[in-house]
N, C-alpha and C. Protein backbone atom coordinates (compact mmCIF):
# COMPACT_ATOMS: atom_id res chain seq x y z
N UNK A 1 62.91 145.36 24.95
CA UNK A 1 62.62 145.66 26.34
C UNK A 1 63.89 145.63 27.16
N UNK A 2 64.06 146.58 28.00
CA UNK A 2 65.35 146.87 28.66
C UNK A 2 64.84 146.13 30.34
N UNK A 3 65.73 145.05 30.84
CA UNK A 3 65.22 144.64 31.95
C UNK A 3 65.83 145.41 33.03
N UNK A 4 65.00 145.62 33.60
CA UNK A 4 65.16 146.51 35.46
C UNK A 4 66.20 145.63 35.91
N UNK A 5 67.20 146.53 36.73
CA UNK A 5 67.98 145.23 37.35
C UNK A 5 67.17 144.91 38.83
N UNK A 6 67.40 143.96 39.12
CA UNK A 6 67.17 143.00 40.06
C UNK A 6 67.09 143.40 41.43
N UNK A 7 66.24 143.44 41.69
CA UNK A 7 66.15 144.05 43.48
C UNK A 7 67.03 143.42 44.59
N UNK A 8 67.47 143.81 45.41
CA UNK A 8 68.68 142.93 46.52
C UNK A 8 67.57 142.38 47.17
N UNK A 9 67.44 141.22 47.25
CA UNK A 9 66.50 140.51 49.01
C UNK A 9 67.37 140.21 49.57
N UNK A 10 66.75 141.35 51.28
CA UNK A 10 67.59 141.16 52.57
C UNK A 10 66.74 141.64 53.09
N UNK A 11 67.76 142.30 54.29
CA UNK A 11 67.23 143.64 55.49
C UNK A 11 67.64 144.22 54.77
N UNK A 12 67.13 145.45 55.79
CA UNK A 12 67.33 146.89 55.13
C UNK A 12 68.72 147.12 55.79
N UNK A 13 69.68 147.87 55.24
CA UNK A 13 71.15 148.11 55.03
C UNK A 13 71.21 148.28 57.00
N UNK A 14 70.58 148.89 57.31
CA UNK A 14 71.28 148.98 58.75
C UNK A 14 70.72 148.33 59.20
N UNK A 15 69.93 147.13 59.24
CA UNK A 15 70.04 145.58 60.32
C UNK A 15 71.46 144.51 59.65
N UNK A 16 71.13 145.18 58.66
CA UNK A 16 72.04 144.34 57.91
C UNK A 16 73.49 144.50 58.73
N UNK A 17 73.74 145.75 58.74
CA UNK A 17 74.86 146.56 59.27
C UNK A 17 75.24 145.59 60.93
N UNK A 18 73.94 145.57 61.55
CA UNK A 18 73.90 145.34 62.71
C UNK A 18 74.36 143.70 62.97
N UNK A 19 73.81 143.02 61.80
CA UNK A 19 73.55 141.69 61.72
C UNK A 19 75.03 141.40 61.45
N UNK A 20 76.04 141.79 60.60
CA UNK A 20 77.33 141.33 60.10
C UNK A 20 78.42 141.93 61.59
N UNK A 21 78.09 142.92 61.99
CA UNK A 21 78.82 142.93 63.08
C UNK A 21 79.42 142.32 64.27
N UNK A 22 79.75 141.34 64.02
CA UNK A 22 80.27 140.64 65.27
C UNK A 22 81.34 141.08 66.25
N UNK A 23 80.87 140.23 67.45
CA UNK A 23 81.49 140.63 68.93
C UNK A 23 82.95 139.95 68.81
N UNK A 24 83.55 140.44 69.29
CA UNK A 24 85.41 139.78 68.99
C UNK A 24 85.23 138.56 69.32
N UNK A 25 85.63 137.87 69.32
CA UNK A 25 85.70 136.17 69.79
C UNK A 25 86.52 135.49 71.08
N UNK A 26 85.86 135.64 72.44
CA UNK A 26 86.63 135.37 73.07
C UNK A 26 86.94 134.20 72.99
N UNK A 27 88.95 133.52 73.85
CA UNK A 27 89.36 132.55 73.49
C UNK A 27 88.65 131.26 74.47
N UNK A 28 88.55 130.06 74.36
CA UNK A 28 88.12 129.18 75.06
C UNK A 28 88.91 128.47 75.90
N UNK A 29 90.39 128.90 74.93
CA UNK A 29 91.58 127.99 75.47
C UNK A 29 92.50 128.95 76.32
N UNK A 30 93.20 127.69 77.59
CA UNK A 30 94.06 128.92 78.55
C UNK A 30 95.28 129.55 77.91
N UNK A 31 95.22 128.44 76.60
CA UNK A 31 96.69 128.47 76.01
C UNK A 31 97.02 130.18 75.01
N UNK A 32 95.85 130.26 75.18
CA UNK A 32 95.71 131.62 73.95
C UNK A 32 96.08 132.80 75.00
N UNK A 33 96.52 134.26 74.20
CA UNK A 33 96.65 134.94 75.27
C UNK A 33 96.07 135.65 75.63
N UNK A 34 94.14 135.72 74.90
CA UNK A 34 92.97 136.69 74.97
C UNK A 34 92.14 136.02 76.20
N UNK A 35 93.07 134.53 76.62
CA UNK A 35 91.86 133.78 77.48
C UNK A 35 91.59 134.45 78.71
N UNK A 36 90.51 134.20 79.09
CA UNK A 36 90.08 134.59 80.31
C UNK A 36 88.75 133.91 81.29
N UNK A 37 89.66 133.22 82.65
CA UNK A 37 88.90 132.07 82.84
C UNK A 37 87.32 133.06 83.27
N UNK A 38 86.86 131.98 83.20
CA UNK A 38 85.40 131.91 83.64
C UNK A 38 85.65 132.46 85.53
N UNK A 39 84.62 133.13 85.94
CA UNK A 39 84.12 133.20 87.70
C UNK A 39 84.34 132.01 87.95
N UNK A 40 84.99 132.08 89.55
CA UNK A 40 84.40 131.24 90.01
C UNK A 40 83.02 131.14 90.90
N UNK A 41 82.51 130.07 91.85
CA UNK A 41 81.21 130.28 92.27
C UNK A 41 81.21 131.11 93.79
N UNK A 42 82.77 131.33 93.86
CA UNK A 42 82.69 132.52 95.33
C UNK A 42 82.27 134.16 94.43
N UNK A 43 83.11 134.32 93.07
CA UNK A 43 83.19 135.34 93.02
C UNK A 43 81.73 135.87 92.14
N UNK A 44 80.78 134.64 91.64
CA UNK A 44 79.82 135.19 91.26
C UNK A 44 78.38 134.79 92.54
N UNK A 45 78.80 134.28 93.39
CA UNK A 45 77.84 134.40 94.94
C UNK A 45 76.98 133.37 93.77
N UNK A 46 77.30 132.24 93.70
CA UNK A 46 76.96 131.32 93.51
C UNK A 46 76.00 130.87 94.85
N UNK A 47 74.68 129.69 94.61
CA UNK A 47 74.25 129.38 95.93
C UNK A 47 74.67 128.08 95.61
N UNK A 48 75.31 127.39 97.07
CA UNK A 48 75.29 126.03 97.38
C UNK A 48 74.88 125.30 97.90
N UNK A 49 74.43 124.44 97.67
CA UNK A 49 73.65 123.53 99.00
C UNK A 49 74.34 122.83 99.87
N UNK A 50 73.05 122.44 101.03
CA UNK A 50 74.08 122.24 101.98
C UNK A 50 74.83 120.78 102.20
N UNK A 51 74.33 120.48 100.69
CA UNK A 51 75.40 118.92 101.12
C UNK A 51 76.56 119.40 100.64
N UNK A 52 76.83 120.46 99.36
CA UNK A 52 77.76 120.42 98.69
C UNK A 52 78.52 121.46 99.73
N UNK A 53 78.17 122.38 100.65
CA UNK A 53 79.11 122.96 101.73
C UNK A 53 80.02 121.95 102.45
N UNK A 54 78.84 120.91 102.97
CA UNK A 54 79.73 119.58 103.70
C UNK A 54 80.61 118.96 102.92
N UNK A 55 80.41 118.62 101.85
CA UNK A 55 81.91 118.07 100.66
C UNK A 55 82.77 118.86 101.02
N UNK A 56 82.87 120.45 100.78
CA UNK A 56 83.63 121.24 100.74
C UNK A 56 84.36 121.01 101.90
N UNK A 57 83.51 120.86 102.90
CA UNK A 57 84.67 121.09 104.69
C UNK A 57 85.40 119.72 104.85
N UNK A 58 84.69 118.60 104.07
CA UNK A 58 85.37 117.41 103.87
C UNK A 58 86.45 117.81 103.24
N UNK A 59 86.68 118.38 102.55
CA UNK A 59 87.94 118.04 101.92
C UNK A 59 89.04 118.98 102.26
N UNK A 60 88.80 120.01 103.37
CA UNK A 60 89.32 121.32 104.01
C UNK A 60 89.50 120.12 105.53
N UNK A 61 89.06 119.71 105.95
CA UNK A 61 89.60 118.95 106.62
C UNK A 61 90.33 117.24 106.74
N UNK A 62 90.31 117.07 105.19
CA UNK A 62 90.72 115.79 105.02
C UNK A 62 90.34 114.62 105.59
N UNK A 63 89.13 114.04 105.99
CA UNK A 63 88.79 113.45 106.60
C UNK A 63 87.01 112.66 106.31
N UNK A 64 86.83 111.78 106.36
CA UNK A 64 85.73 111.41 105.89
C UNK A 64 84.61 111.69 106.48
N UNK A 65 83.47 112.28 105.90
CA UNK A 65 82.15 112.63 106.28
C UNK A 65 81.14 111.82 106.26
N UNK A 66 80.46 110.57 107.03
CA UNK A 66 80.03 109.81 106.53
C UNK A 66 78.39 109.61 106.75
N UNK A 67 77.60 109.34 106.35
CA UNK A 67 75.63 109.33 106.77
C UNK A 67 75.39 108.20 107.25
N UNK A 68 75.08 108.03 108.73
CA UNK A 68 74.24 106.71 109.18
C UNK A 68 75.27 105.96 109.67
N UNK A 69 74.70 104.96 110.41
CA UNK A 69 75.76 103.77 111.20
C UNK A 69 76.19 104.46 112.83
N UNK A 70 75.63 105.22 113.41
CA UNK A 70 76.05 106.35 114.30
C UNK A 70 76.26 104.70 115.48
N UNK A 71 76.98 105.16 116.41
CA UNK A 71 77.29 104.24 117.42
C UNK A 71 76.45 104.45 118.46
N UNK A 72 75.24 103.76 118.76
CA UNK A 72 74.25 104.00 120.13
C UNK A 72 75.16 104.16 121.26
N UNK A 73 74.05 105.38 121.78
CA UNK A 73 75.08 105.95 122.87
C UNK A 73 73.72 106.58 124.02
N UNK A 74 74.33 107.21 125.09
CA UNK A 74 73.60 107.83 126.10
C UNK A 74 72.80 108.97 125.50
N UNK A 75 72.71 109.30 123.92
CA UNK A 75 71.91 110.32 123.69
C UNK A 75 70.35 109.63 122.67
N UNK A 76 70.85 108.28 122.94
CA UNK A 76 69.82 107.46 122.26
C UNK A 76 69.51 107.35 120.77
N UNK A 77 68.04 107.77 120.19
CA UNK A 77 67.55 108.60 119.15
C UNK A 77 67.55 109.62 118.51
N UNK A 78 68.34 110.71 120.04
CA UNK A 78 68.08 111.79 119.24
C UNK A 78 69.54 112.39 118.87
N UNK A 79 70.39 111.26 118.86
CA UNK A 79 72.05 111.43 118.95
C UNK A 79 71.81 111.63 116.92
N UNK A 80 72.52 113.17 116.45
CA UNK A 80 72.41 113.42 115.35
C UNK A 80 73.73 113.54 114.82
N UNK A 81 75.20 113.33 114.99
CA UNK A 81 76.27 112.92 114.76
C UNK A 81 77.11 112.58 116.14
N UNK A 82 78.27 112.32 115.63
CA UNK A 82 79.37 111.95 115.87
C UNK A 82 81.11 111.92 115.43
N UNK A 83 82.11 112.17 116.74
CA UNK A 83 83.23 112.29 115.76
C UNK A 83 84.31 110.76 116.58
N UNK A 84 84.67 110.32 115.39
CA UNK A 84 85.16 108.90 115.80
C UNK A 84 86.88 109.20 116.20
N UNK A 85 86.98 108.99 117.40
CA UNK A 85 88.75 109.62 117.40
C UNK A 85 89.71 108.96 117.22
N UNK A 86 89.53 107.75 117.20
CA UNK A 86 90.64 106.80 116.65
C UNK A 86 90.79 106.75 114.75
N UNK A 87 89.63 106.71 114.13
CA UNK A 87 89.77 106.96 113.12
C UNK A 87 89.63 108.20 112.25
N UNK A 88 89.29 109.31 113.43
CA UNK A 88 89.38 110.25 112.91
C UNK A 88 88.47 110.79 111.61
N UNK A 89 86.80 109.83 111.92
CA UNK A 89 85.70 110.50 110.81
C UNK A 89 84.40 111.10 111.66
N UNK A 90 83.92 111.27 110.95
CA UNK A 90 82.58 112.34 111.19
C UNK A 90 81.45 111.29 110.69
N UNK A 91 80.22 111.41 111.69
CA UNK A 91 79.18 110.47 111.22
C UNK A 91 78.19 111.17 111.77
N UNK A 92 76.97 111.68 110.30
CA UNK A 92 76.09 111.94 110.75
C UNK A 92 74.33 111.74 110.37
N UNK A 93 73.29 111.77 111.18
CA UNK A 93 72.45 111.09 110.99
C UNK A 93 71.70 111.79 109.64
N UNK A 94 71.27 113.34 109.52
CA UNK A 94 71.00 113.89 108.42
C UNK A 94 72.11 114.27 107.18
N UNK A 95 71.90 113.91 106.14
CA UNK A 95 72.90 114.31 104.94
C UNK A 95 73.30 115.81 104.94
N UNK A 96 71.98 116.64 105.26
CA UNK A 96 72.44 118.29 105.04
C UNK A 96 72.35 119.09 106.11
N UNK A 97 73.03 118.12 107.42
CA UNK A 97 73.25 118.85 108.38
C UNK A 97 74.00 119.61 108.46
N UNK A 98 74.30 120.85 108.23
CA UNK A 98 75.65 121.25 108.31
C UNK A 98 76.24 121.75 109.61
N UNK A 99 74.80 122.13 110.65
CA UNK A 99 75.32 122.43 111.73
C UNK A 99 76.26 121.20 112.69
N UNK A 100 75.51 119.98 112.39
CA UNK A 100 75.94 119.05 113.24
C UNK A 100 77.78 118.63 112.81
N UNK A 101 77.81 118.88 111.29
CA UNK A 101 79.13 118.66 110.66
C UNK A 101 80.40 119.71 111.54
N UNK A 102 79.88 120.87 111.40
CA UNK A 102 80.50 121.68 112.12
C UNK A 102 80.93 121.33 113.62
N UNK A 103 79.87 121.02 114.21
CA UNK A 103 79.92 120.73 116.12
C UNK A 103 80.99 119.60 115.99
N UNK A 104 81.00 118.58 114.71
CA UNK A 104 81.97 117.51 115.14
C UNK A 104 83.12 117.83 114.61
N UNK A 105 83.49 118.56 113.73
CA UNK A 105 84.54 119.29 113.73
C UNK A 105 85.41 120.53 114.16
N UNK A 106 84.69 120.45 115.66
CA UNK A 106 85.19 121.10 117.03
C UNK A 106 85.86 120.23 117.34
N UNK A 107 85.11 118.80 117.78
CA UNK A 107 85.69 117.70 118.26
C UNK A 107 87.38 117.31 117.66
N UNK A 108 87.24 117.73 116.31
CA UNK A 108 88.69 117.25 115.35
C UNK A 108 89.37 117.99 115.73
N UNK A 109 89.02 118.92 115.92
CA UNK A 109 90.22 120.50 116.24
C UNK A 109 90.49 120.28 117.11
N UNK A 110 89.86 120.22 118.39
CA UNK A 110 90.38 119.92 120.06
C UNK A 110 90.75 119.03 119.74
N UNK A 111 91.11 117.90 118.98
CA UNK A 111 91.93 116.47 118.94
C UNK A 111 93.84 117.18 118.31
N UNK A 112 93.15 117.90 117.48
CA UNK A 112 94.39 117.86 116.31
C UNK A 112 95.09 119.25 116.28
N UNK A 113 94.55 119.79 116.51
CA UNK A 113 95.23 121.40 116.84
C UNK A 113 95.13 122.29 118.05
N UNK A 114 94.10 121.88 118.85
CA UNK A 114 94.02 122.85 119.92
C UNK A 114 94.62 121.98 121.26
N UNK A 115 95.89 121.50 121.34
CA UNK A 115 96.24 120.22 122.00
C UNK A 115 97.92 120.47 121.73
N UNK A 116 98.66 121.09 121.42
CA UNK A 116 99.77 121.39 121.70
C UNK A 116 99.79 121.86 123.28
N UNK A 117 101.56 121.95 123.33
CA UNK A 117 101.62 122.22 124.86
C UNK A 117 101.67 123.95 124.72
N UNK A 118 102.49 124.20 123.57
CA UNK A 118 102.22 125.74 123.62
C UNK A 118 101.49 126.68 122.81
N UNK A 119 100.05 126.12 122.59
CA UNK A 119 99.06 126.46 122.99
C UNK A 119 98.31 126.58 124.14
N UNK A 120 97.23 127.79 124.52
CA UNK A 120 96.44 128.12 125.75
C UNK A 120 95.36 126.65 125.78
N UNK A 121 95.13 126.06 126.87
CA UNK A 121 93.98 125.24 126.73
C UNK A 121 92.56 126.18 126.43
N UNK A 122 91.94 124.99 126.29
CA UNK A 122 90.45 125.89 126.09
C UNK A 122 89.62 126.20 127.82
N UNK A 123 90.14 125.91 128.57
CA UNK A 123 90.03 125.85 129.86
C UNK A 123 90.04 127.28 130.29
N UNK A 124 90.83 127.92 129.61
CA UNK A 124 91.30 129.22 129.35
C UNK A 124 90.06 130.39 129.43
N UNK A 125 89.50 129.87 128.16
CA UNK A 125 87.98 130.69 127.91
C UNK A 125 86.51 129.67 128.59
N UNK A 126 87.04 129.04 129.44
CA UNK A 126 85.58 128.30 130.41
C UNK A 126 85.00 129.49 130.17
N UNK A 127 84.79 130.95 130.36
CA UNK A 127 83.82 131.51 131.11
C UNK A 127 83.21 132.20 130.01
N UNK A 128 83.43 131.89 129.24
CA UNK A 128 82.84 132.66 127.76
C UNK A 128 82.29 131.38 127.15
N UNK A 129 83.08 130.25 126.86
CA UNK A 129 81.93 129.15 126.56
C UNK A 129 80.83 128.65 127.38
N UNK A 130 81.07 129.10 129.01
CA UNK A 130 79.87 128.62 129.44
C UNK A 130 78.39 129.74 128.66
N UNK A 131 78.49 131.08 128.36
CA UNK A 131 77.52 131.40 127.45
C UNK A 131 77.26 131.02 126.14
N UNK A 132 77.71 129.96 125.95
CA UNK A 132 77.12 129.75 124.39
C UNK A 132 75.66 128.83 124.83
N UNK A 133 75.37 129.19 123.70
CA UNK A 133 73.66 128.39 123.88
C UNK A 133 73.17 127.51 122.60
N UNK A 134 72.69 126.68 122.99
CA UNK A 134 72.49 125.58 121.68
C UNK A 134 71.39 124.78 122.15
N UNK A 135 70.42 124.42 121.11
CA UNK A 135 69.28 123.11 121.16
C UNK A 135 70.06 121.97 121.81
N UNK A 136 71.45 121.79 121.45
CA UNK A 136 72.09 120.84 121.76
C UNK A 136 72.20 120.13 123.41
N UNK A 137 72.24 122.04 124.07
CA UNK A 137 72.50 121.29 125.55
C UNK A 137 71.08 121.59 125.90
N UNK A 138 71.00 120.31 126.83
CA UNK A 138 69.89 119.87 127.55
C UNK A 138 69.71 120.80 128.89
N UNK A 139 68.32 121.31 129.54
CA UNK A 139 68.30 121.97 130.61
C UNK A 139 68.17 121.26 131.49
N UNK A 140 69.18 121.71 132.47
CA UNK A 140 69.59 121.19 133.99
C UNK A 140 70.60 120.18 133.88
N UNK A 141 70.90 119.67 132.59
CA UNK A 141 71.95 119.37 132.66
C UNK A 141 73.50 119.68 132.67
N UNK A 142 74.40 118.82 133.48
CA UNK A 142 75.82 119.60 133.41
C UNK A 142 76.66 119.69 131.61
N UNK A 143 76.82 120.46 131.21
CA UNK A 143 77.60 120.79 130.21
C UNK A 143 79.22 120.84 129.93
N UNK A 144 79.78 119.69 128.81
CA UNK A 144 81.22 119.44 129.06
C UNK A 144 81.64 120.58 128.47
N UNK A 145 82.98 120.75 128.92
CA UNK A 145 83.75 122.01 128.31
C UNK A 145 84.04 121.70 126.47
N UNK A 146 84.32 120.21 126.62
CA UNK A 146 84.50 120.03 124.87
C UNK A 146 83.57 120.05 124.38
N UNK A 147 82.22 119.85 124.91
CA UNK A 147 80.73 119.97 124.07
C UNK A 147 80.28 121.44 123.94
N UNK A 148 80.62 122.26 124.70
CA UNK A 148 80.45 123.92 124.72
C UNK A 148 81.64 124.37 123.35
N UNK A 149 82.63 123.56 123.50
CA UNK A 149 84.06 124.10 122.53
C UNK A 149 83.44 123.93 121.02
N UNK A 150 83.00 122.75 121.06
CA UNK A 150 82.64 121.98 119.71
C UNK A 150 81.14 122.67 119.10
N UNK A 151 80.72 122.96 120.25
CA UNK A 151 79.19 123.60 119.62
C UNK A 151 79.59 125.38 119.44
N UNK A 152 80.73 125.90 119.93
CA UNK A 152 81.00 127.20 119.66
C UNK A 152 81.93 127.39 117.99
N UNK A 153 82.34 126.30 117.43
CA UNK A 153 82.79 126.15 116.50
C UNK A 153 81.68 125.95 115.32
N UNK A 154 80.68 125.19 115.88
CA UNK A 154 79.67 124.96 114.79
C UNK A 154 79.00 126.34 114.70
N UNK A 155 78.98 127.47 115.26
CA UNK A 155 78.36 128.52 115.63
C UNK A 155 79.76 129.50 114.55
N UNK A 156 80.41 129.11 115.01
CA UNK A 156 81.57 130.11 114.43
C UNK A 156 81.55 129.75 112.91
N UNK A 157 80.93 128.47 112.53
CA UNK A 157 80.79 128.55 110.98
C UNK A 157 79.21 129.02 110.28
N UNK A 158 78.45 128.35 111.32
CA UNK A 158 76.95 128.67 110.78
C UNK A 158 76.57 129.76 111.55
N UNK A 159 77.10 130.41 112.34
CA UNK A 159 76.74 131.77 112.50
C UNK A 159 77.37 132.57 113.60
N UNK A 160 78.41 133.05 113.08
CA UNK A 160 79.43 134.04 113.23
C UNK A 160 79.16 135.07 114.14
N UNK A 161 78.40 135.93 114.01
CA UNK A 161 78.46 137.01 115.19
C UNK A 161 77.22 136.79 116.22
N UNK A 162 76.77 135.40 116.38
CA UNK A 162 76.42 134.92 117.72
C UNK A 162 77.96 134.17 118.32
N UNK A 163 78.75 133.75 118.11
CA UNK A 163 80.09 133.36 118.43
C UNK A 163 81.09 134.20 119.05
N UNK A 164 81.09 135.22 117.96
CA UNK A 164 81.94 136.36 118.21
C UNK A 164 80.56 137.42 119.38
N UNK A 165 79.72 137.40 119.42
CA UNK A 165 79.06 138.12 121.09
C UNK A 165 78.91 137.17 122.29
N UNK A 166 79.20 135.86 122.46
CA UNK A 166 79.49 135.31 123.51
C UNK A 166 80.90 135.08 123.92
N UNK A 167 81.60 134.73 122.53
CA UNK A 167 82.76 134.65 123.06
C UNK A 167 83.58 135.27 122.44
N UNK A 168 83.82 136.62 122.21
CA UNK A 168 85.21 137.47 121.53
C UNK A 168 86.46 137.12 121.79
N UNK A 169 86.88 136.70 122.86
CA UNK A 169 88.10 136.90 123.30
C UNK A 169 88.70 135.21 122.84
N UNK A 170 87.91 134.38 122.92
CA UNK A 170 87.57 132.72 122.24
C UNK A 170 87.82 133.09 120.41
N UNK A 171 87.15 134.06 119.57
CA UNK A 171 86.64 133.77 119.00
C UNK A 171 88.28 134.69 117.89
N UNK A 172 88.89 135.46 118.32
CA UNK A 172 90.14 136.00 118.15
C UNK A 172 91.33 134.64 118.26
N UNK A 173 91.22 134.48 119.23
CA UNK A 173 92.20 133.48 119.22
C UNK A 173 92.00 132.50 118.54
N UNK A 174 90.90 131.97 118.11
CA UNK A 174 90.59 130.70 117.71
C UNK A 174 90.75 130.74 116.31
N UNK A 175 90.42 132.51 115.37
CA UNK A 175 91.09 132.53 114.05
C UNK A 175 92.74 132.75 114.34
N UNK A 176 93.07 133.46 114.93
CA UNK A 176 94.63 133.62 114.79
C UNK A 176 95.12 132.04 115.04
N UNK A 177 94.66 131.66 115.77
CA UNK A 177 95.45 130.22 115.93
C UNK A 177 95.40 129.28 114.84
N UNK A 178 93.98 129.01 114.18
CA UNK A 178 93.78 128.10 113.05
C UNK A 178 94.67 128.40 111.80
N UNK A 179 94.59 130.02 111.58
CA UNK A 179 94.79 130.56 110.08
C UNK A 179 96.75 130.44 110.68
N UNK A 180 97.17 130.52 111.60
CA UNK A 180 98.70 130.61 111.78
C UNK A 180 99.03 128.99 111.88
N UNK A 181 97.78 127.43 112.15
CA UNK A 181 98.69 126.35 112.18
C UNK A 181 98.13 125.27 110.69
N UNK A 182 97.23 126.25 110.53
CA UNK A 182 96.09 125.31 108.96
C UNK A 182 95.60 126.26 108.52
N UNK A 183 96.53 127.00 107.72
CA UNK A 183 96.07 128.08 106.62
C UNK A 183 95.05 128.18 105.91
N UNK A 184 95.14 126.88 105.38
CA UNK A 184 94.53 126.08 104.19
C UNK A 184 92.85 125.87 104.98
N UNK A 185 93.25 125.18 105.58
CA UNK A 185 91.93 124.38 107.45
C UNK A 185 91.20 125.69 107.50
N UNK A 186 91.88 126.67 107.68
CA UNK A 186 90.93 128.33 108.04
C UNK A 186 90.34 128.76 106.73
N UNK A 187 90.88 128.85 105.70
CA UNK A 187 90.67 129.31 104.14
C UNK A 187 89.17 128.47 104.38
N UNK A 188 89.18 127.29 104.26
CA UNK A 188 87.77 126.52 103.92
C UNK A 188 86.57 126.86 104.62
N UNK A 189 87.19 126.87 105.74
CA UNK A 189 85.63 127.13 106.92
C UNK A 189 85.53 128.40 107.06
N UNK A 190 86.41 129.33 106.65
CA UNK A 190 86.06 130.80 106.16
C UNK A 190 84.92 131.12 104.83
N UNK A 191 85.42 129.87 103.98
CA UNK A 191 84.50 129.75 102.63
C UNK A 191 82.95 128.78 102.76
N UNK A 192 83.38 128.13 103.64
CA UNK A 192 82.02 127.24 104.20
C UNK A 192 81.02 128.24 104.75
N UNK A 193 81.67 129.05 105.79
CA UNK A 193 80.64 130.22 106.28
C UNK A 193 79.67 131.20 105.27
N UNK A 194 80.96 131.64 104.64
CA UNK A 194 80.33 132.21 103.27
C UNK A 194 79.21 131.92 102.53
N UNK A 195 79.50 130.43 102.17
CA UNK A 195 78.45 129.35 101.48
C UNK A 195 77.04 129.49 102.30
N UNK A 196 77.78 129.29 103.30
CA UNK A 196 76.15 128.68 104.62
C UNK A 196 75.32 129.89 104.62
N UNK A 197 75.91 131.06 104.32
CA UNK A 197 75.22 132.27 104.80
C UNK A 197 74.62 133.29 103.88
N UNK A 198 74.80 132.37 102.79
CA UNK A 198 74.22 133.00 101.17
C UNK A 198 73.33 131.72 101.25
N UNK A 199 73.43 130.68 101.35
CA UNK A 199 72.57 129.90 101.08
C UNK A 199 71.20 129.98 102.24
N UNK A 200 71.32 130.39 103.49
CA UNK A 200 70.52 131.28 104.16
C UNK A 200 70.14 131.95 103.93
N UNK A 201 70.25 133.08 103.27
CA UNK A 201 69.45 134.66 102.93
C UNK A 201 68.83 134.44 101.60
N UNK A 202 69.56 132.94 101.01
CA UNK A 202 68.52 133.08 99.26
C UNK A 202 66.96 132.33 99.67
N UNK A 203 66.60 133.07 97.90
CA UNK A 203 65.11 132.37 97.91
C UNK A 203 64.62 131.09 98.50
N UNK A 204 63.59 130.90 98.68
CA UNK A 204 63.33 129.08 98.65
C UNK A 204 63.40 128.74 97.01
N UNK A 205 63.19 129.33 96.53
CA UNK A 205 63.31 128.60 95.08
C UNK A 205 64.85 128.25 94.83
N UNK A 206 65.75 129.25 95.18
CA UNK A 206 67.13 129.25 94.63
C UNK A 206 67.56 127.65 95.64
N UNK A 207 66.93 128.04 97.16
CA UNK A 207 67.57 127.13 97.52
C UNK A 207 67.22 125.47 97.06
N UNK A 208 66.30 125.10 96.41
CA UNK A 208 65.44 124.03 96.01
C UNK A 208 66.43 123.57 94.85
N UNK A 209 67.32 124.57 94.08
CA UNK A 209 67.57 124.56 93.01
C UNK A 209 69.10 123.80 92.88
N UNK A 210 69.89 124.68 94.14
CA UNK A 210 70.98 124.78 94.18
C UNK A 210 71.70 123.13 94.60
């Protein structure tokens, strides 16, 4: 008896084909010269949340961001941060406030950059900050020029072209000035906006997630 030869067990030749084909191997390491880093989370519109925006401006402004301990004051209970000027931190009553983070880092700026002699005061644009509008100010009450400054800044990060339609002529100067004395200071709250405003337009699920 003459034995049959032996049947191959597999796939059939073209999964097979398909199956041995491999994808080139990208490198993992920077050291190689095929590497190629990974996105980052600006360039793949990553969503962030909004505590992790506030880290971010923390560290674009060097300065500590801190939750709770607020100093009782004339706004009582419903006082939702604060900016401390001797020590130069931020204190606020919700963790993922980001608007309130922003308003007190008006306060830092009018301390630390908008306070040269040759710089324009903000006195300058009174008549454009008196249109800004915020939950913040109370009706019938008088409104300070640094509380209009500080709440047009929180506006200029969490939402940009209500800022730029009350105050254009504020809102020009206030990038040329930052990005020409804190490059770095403008880069962040340029990227904070970014953050705040993707994390606005996403899902509720994404945002639950993020």
């Amino acid at each position: 008896l003459v034995e049959a030869p032996a049947k191959k067990v597999g796939p059939p030749p073209e999964i097979e084909a398909r199956i041995t084909q491999t994808e080139p191997r990208q490198s993992v390491s920077p050291l190689e010269p095929d590497f190629q880093p990974s996105a980052s989370p600006a360039e793949t519109g990553a969503i962030h949340s909004r505590r992790k925006i506030i880290m971010g401006l923390q560290d674009v402004i060097d300065r500590p961001i801190r939750v709770g301990k607020l100093t009782p004051g004339v706004h009582g209970k419903g006082k939702v941060g604060e900016y401390k000027v001797q020590p130069e931190a931020i204190r606020i009553r919700f963790a993922s406030d980001v608007e309130t983070v922003a308003h007190e880092i008006g306060h830092h700026l009018d301390k630390t950059v908008f306070t040269g002699q040759d710089i324009p005061r903000i006195q300058t644009f009174a008549q454009e900050l008196a249109n800004v509008e915020s939950p913040v100010f109370q009706a019938g009450k008088t409104r300070a020029l640094k509380e209009e400054f500080s709440e047009f800044v929180s506006q200029y990060i969490t939402n940009p072209e209500a800022a730029k339609r009350v105050a254009p002529k504020l809102s020009q100067f206030f990038d040329e000035t930052v990005a020409q004395l804190e490059p770095e200071l403008h880069k962040g709250m340029i990227a904070a906006r970014q953050q705040y405003q993707r994390w606005q337009s996403a899902p509720a699920q994404a945002r639950i997630y993020a």
